[in-house]
PDB file of N, CA and C in Angstrom:
ATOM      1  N   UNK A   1      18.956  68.183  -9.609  1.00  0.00           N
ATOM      2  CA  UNK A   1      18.710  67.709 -10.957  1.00  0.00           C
ATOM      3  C   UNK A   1      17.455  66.846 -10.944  1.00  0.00           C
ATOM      4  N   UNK A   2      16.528  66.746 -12.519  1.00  0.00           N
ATOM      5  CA  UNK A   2      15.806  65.930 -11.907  1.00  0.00           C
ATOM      6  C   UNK A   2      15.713  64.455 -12.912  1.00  0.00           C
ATOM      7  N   UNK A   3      14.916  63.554 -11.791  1.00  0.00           N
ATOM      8  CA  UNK A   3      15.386  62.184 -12.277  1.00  0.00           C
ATOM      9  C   UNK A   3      14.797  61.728 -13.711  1.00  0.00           C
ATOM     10  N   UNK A   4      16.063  60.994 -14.213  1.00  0.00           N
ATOM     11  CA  UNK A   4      15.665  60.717 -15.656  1.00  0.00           C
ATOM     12  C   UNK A   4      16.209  59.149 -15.897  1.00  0.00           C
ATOM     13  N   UNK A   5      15.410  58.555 -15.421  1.00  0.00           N
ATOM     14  CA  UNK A   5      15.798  56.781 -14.753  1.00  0.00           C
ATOM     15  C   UNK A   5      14.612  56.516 -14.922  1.00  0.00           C
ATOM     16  N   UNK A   6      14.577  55.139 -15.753  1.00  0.00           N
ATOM     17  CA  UNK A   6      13.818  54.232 -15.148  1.00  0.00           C
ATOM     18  C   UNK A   6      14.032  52.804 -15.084  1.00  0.00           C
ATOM     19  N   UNK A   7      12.966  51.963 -14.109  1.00  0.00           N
ATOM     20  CA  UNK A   7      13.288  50.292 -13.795  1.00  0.00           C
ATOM     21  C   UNK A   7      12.015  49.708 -14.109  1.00  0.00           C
ATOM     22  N   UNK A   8      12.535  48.806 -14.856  1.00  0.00           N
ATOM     23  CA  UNK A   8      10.825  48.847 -15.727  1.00  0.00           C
ATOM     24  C   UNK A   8      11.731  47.063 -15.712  1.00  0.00           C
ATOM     25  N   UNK A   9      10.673  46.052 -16.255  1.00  0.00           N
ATOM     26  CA  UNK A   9      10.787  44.454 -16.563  1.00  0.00           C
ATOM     27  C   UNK A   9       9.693  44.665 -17.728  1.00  0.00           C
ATOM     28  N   UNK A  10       9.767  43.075 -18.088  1.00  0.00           N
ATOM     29  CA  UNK A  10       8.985  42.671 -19.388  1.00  0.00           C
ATOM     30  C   UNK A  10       7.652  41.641 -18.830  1.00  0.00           C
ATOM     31  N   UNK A  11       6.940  42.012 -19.656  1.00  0.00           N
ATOM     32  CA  UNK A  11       5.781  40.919 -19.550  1.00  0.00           C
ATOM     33  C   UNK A  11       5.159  40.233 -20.536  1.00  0.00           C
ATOM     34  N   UNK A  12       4.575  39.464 -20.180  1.00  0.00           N
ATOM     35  CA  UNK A  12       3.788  38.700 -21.398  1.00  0.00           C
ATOM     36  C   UNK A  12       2.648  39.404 -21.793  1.00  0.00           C
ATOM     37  N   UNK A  13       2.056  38.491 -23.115  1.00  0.00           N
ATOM     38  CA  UNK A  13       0.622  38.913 -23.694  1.00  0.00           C
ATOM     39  C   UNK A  13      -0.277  39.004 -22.185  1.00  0.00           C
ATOM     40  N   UNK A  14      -0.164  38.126 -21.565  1.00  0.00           N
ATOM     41  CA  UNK A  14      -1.204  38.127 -20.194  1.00  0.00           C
ATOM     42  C   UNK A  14      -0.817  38.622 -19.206  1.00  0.00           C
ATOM     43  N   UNK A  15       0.160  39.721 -19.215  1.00  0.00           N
ATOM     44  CA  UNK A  15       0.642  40.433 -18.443  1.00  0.00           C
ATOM     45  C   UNK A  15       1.507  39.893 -17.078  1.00  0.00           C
ATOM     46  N   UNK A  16       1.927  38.777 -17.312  1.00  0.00           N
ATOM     47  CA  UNK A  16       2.785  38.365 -17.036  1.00  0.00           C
ATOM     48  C   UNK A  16       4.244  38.644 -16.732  1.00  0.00           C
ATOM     49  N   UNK A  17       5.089  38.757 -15.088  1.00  0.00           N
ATOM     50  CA  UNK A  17       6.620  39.123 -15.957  1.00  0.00           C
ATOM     51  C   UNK A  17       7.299  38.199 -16.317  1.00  0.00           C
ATOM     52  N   UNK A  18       7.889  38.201 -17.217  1.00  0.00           N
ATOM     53  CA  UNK A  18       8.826  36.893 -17.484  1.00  0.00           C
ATOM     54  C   UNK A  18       9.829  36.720 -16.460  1.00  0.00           C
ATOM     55  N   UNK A  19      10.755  35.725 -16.895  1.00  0.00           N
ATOM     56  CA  UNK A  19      11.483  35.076 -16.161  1.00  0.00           C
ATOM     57  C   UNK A  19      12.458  35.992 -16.527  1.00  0.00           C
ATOM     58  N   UNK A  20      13.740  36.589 -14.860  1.00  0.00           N
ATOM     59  CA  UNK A  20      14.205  37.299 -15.118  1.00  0.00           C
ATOM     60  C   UNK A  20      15.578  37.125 -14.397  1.00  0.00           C
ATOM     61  N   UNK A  21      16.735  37.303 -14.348  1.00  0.00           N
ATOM     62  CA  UNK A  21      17.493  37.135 -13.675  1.00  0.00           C
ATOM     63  C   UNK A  21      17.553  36.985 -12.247  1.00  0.00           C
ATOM     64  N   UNK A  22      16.777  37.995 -11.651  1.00  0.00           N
ATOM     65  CA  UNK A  22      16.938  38.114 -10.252  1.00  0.00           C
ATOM     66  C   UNK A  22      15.400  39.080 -10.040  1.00  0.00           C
ATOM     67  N   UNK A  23      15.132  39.072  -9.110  1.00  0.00           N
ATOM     68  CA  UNK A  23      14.039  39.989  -8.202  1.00  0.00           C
ATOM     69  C   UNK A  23      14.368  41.608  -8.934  1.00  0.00           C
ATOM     70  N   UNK A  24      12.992  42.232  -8.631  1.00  0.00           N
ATOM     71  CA  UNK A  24      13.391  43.497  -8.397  1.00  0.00           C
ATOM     72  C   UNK A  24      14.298  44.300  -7.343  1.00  0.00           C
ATOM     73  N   UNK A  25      14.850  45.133  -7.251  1.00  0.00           N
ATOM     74  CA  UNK A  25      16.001  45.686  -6.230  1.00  0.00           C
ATOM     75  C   UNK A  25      16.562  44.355  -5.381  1.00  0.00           C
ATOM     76  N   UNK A  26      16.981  43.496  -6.171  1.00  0.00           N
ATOM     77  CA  UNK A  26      17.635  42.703  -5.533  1.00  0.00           C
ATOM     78  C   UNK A  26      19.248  42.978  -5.729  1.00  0.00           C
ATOM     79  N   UNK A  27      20.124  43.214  -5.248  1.00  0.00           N
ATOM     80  CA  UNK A  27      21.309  43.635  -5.628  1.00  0.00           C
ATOM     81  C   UNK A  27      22.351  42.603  -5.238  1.00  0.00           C
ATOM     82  N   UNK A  28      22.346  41.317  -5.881  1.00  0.00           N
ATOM     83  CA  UNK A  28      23.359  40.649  -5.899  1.00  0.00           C
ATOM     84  C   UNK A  28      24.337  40.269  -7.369  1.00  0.00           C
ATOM     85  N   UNK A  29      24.832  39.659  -7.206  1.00  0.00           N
ATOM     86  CA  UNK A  29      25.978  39.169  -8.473  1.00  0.00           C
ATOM     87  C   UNK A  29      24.782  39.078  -9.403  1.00  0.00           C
ATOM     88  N   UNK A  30      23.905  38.204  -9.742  1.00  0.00           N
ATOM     89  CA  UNK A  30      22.898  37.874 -10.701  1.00  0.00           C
ATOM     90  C   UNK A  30      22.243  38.858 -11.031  1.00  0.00           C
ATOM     91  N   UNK A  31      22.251  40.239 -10.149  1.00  0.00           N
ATOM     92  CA  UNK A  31      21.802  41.500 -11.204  1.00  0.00           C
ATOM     93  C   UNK A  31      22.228  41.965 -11.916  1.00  0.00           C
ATOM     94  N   UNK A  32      23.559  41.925 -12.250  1.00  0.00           N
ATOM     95  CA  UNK A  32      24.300  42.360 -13.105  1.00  0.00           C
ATOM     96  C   UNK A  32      24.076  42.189 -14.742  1.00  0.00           C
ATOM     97  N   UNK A  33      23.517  42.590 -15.504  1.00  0.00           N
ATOM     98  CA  UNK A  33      23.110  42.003 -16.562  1.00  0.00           C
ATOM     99  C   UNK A  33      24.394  40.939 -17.328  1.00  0.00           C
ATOM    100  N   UNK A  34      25.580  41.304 -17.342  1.00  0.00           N
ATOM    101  CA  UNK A  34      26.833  41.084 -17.939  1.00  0.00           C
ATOM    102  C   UNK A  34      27.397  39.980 -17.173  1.00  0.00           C
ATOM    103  N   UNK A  35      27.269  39.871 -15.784  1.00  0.00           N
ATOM    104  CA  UNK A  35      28.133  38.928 -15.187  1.00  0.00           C
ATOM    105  C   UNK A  35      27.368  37.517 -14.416  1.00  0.00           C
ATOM    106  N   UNK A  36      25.470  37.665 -14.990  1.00  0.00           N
ATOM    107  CA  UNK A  36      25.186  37.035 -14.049  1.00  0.00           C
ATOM    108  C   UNK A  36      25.297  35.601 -14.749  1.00  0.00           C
ATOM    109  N   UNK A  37      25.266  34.611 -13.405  1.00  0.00           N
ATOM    110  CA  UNK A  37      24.527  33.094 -13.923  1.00  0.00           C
ATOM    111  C   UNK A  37      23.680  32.717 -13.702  1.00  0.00           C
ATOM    112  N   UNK A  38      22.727  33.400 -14.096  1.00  0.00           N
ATOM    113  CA  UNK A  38      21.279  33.440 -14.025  1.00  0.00           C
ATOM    114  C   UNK A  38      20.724  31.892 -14.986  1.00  0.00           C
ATOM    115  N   UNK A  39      19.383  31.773 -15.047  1.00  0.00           N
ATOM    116  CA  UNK A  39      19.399  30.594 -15.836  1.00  0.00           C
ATOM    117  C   UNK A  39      19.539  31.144 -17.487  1.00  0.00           C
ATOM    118  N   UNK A  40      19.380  30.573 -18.370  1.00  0.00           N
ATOM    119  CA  UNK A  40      19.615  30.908 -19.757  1.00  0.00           C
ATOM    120  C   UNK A  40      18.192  31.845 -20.460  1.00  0.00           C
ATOM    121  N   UNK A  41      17.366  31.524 -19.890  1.00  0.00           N
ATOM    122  CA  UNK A  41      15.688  32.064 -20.132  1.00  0.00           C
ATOM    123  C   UNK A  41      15.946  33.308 -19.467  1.00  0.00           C
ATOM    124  N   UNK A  42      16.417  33.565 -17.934  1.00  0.00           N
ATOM    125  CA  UNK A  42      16.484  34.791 -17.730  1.00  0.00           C
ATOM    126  C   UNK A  42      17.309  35.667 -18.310  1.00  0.00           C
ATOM    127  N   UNK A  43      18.381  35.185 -18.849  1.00  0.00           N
ATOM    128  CA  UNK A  43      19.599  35.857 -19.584  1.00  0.00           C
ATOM    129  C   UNK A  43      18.826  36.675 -20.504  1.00  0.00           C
ATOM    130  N   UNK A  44      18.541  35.359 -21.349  1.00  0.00           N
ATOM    131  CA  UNK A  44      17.837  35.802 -22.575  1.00  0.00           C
ATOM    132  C   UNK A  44      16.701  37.140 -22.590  1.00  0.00           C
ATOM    133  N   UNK A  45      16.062  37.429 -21.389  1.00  0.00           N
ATOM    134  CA  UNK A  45      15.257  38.291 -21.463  1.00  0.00           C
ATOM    135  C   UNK A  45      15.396  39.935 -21.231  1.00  0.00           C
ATOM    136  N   UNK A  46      16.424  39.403 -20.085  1.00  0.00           N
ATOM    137  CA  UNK A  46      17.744  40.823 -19.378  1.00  0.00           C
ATOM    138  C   UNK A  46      18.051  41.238 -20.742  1.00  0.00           C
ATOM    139  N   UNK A  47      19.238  40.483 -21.839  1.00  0.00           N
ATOM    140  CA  UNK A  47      19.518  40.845 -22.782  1.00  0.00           C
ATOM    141  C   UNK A  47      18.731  41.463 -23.637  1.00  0.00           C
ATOM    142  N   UNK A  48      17.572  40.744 -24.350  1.00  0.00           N
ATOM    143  CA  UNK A  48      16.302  41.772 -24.880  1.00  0.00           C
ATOM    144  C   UNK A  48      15.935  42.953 -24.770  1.00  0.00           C
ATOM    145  N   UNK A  49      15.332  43.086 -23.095  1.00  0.00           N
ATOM    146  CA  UNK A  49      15.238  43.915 -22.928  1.00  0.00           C
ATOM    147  C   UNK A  49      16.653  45.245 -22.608  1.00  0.00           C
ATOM    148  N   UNK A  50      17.526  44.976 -22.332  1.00  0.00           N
ATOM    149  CA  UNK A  50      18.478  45.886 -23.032  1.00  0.00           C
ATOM    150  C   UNK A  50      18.810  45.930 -24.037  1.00  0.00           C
ATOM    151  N   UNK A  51      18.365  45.294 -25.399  1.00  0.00           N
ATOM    152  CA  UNK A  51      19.105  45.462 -26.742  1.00  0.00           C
ATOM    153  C   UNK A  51      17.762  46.562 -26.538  1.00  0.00           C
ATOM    154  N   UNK A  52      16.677  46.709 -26.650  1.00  0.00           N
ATOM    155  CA  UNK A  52      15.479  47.373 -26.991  1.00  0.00           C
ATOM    156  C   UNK A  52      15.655  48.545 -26.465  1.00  0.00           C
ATOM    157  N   UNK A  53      16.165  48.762 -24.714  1.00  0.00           N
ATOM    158  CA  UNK A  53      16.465  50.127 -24.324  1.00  0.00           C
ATOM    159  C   UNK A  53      17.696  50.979 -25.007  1.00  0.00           C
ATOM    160  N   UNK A  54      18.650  50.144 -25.597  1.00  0.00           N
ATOM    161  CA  UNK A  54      19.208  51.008 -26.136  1.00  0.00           C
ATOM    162  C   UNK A  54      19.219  51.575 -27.213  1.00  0.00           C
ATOM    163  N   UNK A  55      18.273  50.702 -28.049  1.00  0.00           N
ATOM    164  CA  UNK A  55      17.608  51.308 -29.669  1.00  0.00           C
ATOM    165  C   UNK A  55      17.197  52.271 -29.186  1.00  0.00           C
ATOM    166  N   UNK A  56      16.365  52.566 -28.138  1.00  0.00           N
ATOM    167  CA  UNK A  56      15.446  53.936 -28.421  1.00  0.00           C
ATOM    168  C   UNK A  56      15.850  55.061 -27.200  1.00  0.00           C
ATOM    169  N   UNK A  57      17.486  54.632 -27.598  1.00  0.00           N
ATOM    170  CA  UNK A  57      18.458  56.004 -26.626  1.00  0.00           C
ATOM    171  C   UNK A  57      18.476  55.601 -25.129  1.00  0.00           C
ATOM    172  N   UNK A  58      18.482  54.500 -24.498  1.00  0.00           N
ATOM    173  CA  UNK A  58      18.504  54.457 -23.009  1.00  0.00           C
ATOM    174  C   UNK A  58      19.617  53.891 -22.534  1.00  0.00           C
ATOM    175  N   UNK A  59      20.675  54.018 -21.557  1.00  0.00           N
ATOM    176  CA  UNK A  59      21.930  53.630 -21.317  1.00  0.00           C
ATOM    177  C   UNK A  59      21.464  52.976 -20.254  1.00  0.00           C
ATOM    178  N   UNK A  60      21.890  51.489 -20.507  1.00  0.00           N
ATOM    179  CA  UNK A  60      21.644  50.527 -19.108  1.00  0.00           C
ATOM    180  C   UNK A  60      22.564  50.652 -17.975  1.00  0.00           C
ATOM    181  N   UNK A  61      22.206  50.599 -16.891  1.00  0.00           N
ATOM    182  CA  UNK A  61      23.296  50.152 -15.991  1.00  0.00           C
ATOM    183  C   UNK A  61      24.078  48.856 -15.876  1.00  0.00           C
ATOM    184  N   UNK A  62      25.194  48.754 -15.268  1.00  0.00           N
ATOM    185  CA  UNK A  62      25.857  47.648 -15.112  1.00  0.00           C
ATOM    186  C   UNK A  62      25.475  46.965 -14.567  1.00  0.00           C
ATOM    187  N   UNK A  63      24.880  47.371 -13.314  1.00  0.00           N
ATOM    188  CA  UNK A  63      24.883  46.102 -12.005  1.00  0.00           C
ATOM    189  C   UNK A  63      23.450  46.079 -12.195  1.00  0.00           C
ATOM    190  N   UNK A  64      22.607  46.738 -12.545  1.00  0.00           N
ATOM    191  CA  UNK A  64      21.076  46.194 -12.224  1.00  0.00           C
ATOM    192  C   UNK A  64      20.210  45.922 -13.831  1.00  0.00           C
ATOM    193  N   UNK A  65      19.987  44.732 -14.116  1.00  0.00           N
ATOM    194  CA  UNK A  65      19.223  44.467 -15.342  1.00  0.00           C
ATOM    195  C   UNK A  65      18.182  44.975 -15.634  1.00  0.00           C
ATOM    196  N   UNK A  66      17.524  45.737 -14.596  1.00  0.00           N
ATOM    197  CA  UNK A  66      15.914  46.541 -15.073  1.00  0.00           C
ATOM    198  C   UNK A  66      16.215  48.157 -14.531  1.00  0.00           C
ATOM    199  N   UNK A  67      17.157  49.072 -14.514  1.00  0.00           N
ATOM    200  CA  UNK A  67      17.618  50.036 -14.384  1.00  0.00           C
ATOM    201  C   UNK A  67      18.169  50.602 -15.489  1.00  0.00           C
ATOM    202  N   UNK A  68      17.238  51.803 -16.116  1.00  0.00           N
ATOM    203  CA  UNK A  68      18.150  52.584 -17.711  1.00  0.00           C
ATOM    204  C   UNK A  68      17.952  53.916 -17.365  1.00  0.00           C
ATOM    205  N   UNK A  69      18.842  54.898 -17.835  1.00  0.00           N
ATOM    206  CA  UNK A  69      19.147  56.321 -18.196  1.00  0.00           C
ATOM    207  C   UNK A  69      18.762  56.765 -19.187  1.00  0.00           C
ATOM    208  N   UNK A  70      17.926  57.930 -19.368  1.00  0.00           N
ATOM    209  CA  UNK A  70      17.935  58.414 -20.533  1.00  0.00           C
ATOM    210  C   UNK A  70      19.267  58.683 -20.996  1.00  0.00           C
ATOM    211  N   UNK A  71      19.099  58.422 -22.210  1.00  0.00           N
ATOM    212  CA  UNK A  71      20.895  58.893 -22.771  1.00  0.00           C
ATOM    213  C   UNK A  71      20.682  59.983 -23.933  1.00  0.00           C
ATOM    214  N   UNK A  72      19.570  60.125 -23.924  1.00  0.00           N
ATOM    215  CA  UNK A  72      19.674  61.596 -24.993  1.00  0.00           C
ATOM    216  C   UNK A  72      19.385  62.965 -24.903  1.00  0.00           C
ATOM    217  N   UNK A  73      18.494  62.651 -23.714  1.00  0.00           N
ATOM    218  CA  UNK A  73      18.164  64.372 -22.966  1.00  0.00           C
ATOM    219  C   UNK A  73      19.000  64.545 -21.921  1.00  0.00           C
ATOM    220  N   UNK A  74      19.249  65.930 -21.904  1.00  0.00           N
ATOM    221  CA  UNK A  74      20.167  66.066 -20.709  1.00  0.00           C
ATOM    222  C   UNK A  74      19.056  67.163 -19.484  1.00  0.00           C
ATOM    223  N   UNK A  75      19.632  66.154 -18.335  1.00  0.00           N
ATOM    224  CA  UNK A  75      18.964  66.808 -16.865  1.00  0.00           C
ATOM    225  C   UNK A  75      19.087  68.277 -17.197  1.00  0.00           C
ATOM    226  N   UNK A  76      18.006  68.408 -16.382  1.00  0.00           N
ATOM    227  CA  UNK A  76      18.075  70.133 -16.124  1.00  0.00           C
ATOM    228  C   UNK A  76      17.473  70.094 -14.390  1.00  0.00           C
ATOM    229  N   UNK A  77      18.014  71.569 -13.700  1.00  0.00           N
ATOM    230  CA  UNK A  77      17.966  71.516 -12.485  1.00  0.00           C
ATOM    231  C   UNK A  77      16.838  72.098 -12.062  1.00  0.00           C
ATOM    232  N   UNK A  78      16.263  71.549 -11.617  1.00  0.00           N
ATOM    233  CA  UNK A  78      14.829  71.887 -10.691  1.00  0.00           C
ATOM    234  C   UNK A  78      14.994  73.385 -10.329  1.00  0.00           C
ATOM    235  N   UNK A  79      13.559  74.046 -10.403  1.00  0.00           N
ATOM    236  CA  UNK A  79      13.213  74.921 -10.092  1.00  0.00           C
ATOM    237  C   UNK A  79      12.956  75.392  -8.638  1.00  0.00           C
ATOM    238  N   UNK A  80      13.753  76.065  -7.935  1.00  0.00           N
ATOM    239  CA  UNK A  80      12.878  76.238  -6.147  1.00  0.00           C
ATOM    240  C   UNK A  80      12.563  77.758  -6.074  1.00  0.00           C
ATOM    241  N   UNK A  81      11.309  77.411  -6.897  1.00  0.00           N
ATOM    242  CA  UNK A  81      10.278  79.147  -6.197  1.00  0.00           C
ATOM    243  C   UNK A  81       9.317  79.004  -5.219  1.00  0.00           C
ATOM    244  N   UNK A  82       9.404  80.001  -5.050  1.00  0.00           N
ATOM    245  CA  UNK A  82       8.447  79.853  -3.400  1.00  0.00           C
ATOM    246  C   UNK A  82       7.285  81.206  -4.068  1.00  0.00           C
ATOM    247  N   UNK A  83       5.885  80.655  -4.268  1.00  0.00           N
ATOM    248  CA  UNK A  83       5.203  81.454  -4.726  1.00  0.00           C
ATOM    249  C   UNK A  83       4.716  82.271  -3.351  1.00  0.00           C
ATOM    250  N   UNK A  84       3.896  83.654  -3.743  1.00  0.00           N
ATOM    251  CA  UNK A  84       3.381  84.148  -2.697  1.00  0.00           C
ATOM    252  C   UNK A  84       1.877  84.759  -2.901  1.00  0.00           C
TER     253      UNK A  84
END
């Protein structure tokens, strides 16, 4: 199948990332968008940016705050031709 994911964060006007719960691929309790105790600024931004992925069809994951699914196209399975 092929991949229809992405892990994306937020930034500022100056391209900046904001303050965010946890690291990228960091996989502890505080990635969790839902369960972390992150500080309140990072909350706030995790949350954002998932209210926004899911307006425009993207299903977040549980455990990682910068990890979404497309949720409206469905996979299709890769092609294996072998040209000659």
């Amino acid at each position: 199948m092929n991949g229809m994911s992405v892990d994306l964060t937020l930034l500022d006007k100056s391209g900046q990332e904001l303050f965010m719960p946890t690291g990228f691929d960091e996989f502890t309790e505080n990635a969790h968008p839902l369960k972390s105790r992150a500080p309140k600024e990072a909350l706030d931004n995790a949350h954002y940016l998932r209210r926004v992925m899911l307006e425009i069809g993207f299903t977040p994951s549980n455990t990682e705050w910068w990890h979404f699914n497309d949720g409206i196209h469905k996979p299709v399975a890769y092609s294996d031709l072998l040209l000659k």
